[in-house]
Protein backbone atom coordinates (compact mmCIF):
# COMPACT_ATOMS: atom_id res chain seq x y z
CA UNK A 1 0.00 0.00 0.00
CA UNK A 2 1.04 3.32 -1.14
CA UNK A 3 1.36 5.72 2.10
CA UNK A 4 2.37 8.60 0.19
CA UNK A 5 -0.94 8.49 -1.44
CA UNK A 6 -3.70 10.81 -0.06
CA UNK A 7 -6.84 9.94 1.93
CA UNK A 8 -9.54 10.94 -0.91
CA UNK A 9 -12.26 9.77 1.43
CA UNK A 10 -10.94 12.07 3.85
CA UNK A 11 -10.43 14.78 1.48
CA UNK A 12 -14.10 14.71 -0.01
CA UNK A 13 -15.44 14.47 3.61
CA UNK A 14 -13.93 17.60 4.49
CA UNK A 15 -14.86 19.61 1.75
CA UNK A 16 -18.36 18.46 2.03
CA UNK A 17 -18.56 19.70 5.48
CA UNK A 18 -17.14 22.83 4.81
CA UNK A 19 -19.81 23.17 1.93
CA UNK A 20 -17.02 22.99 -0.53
CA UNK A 21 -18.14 21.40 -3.52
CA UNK A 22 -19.54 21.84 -7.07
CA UNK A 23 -21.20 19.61 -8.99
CA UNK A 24 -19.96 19.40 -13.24
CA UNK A 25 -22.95 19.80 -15.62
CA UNK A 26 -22.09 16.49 -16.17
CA UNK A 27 -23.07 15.56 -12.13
CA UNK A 28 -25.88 17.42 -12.60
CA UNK A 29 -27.94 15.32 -15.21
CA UNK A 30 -27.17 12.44 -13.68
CA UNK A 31 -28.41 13.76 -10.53
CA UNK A 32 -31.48 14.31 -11.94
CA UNK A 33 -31.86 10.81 -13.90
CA UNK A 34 -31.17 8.94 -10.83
CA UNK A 35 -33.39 10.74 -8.68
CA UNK A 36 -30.33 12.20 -6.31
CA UNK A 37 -30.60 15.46 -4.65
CA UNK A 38 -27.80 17.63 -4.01
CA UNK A 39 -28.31 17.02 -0.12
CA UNK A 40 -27.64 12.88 -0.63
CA UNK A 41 -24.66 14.02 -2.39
CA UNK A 42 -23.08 15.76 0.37
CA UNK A 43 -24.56 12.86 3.00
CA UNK A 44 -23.11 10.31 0.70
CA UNK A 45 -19.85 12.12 0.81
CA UNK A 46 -19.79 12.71 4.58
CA UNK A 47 -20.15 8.90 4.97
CA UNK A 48 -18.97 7.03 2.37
CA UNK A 49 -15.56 5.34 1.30
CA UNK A 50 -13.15 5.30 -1.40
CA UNK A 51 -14.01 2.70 -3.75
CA UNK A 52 -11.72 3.18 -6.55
CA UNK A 53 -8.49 5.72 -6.90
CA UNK A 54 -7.85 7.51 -9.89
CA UNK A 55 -4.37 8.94 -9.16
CA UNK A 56 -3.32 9.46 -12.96
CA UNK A 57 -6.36 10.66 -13.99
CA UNK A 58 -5.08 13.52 -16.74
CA UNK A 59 -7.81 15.64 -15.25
CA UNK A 60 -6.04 15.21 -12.22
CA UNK A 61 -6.81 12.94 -9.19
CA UNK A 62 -9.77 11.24 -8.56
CA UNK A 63 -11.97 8.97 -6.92
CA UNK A 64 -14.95 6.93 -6.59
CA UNK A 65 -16.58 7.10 -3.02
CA UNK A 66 -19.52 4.91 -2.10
CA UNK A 67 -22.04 6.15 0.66
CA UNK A 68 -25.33 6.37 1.49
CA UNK A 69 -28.17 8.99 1.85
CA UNK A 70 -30.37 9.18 4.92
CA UNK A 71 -32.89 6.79 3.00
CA UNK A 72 -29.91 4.13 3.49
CA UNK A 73 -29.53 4.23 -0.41
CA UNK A 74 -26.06 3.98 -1.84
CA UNK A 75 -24.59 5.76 -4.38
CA UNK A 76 -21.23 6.37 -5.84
CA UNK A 77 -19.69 9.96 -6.10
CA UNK A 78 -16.71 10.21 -8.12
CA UNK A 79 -14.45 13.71 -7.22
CA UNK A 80 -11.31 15.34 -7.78
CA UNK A 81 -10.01 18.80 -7.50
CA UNK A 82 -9.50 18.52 -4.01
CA UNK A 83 -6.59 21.01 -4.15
CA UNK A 84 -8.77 23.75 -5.47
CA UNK A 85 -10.87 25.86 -2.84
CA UNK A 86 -14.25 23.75 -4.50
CA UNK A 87 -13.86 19.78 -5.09
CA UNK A 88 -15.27 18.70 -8.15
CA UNK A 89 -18.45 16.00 -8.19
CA UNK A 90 -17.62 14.48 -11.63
CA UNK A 91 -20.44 12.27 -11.76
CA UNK A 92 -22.98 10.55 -9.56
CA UNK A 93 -25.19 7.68 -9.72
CA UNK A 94 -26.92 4.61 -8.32
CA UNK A 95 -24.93 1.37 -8.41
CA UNK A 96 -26.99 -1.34 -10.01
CA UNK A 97 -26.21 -5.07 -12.10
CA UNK A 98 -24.81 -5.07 -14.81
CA UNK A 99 -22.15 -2.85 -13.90
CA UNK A 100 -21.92 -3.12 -9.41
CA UNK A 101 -23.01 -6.36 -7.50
CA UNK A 102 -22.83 -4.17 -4.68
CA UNK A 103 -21.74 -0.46 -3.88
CA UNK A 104 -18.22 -1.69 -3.47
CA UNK A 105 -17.93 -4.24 -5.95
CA UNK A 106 -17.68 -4.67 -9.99
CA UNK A 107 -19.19 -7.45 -11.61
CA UNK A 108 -16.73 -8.80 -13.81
């Protein structure tokens, strides 16, 4: 394990509490077409756990965090930008077959 790399989970969580996030256009219709308000975004975030790391990411880094709303319904929030003053919510959604068994695994 890489101990030099950063704590995304950590990272998100803080800048969700501090009410430091933006959601990408892209985050935003997919937000909408799963049914996800901005709220179980931030909840999710506050909660959840890295999933997936996207360290070379030519965006820059990234990752996928799994947590759940106050319904106790998961969802994935992939992030980055966590140097900048606002992280970045790429992309949200529901994890569902065919692509998640579960929130924290693929099916292959």
């Amino acid at each position: 394990m890489n101990t030099d790399m950063p704590n995304y989970a950590d990272l998100a969580r803080d800048k969700s509490q501090q009410g430091r996030i933006r959601l990408s256009h892209h985050a935003q219709v997919e937000r909408v077409n799963e049914n996800i308000r901005t709220d179980d975004i931030v909840e999710a975030l506050r909660n959840g756990q890295a999933v997936e790391t996207y360290p070379n990411d030519p965006r820059g880094p990234s990752t996928l965090i799994a947590g759940q709303d106050k319904q106790s319904r998961w969802i994935h929030v992939v992030c980055g930008n966590f140097d900048q003053e606002y992280m970045l919510v790429i992309t949200v959604y529901i994890p569902q077959l065919p692509k998640w068994k579960d929130p924290f695994t693929r099916e292959r």
